[in-house]
Protein backbone atom coordinates (compact mmCIF):
# COMPACT_ATOMS: atom_id res chain seq x y z
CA UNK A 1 151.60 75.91 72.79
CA UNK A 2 152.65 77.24 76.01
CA UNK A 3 149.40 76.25 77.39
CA UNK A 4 149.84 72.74 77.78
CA UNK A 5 152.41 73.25 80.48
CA UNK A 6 151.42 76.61 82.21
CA UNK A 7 147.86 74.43 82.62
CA UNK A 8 148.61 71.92 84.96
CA UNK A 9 151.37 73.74 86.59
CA UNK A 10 148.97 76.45 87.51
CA UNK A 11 146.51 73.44 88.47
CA UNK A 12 149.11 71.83 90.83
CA UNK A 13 149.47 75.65 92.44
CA UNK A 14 145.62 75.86 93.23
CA UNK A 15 145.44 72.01 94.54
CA UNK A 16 147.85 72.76 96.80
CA UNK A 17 146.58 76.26 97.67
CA UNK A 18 143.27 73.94 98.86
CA UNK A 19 144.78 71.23 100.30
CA UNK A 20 146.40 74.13 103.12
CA UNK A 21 142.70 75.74 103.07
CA UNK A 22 140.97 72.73 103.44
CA UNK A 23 143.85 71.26 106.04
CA UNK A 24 143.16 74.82 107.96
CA UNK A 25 139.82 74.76 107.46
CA UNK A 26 138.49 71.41 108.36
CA UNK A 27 141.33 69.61 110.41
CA UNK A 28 141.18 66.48 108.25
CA UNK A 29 142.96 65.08 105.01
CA UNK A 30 140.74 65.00 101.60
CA UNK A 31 143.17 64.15 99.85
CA UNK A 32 141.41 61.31 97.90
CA UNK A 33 138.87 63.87 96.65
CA UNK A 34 141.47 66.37 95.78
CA UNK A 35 143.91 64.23 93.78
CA UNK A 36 140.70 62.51 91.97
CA UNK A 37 138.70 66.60 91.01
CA UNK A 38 142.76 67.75 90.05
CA UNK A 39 143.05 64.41 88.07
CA UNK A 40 139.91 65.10 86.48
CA UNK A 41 139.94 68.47 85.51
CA UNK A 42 143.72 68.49 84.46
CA UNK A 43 143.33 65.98 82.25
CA UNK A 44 140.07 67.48 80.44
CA UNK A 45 141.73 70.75 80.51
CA UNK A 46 144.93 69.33 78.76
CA UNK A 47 142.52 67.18 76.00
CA UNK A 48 140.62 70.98 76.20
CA UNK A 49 143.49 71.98 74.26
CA UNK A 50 143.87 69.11 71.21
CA UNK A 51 141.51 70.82 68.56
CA UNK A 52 143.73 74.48 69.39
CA UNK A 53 146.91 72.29 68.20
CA UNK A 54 144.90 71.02 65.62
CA UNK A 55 144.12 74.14 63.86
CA UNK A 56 147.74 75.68 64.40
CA UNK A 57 148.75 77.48 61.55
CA UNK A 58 144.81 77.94 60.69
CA UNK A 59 142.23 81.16 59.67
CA UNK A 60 140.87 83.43 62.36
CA UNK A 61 137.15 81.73 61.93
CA UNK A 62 138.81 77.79 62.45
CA UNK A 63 141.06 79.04 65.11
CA UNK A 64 137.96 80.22 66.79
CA UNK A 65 135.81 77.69 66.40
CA UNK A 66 138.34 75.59 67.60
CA UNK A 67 138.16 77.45 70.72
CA UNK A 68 134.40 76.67 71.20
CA UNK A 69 135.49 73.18 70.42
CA UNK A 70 138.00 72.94 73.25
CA UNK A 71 135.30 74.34 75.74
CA UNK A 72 132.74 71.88 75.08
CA UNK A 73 135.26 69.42 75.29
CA UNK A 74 136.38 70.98 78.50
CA UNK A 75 132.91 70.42 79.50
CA UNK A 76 131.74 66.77 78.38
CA UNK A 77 134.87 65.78 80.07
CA UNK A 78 134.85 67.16 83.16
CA UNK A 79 131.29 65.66 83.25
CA UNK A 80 131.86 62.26 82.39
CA UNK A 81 134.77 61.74 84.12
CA UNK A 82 133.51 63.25 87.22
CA UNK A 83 130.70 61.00 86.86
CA UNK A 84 132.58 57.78 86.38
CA UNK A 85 134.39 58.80 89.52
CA UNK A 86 131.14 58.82 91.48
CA UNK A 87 129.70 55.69 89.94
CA UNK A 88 132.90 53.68 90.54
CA UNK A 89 133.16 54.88 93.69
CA UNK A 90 136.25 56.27 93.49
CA UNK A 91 134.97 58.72 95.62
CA UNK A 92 131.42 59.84 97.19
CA UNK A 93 129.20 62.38 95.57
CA UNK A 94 129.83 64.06 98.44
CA UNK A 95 130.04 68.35 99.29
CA UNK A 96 133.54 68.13 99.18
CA UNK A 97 134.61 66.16 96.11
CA UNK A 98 131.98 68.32 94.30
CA UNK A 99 132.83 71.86 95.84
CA UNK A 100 136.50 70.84 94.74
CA UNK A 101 135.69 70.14 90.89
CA UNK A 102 133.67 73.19 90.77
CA UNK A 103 136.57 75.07 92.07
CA UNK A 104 139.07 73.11 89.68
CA UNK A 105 136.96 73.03 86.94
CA UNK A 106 135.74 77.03 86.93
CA UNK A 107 139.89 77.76 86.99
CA UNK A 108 140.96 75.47 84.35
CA UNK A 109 137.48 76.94 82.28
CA UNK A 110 139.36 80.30 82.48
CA UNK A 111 142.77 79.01 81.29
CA UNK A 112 141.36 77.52 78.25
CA UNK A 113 139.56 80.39 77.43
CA UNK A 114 142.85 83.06 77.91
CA UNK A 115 143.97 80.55 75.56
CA UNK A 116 141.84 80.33 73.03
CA UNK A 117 141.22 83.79 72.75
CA UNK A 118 145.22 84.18 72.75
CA UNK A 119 145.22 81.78 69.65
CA UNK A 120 142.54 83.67 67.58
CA UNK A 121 144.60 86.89 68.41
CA UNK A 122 148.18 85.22 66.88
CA UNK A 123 145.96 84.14 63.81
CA UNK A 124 144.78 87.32 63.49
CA UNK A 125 147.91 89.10 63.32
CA UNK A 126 149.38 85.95 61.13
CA UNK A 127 146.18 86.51 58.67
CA UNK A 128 147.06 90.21 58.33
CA UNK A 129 150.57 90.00 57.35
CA UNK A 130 150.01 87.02 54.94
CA UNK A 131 147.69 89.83 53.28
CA UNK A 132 150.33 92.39 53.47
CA UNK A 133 152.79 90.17 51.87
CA UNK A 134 150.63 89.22 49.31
């Protein structure tokens, strides 16, 4: 799945896009509460993607659920992880680090989604010519 790379490279393109904004913006570093919100969502994003490579191969209706799957996942993650940032102080629960994960986490939301929907479209297609060969 081409996913799994094109995620976090796109991801590393839009943390640094905010680290200039944010540099521009507000004259100081967060670069603590940038790495830790791209860290976060990148790797729920990535484990967004698991039950999509699980069902490879699969039906239309498994490939999709699948899909729903990977964007609860996406969710829960993002959550908990975000969470156990902020408990541990890793970082404060503060505007930016929050603002930041939003940002991450609405972009990397849209990525899974392309593809998921991208997978139940190949499955599709590979559904209809199994019956046309049948």
């Amino acid at each position: 799945m081409r996913s799994l790379i094109w995620i976090p490279l796109i991801m590393a393109c839009v943390a640094a896009a905010a680290w200039g904004a944010l540099r521009g913006l507000t004259g100081r570093n967060h670069t603590i509460e940038l790495l830790t919100a791209f860290g976060i969502i990148t790797v729920a994003a990535e484990l967004a993607m698991t039950p999509m490579v699980l069902t490879r191969g699969a039906g239309t209706g498994a490939v999709s659920q699948a899909g729903l799957v990977g964007t609860l996942v996406h969710l829960f993650l993002s959550i908990s992880l975000a969470g156990v940032a902020c408990v541990t102080h890793v970082v404060s629960a503060s505007g930016m680090f929050l603002y930041l994960l939003a940002a991450f986490y609405w972009t990397s939301l849209v990525m899974v989604v392309v593809a998921s929907v991208r997978a139940v479209r190949h499955a599709e297609q590979l559904q209809r010519l199994q019956k046309t060969q049948a």
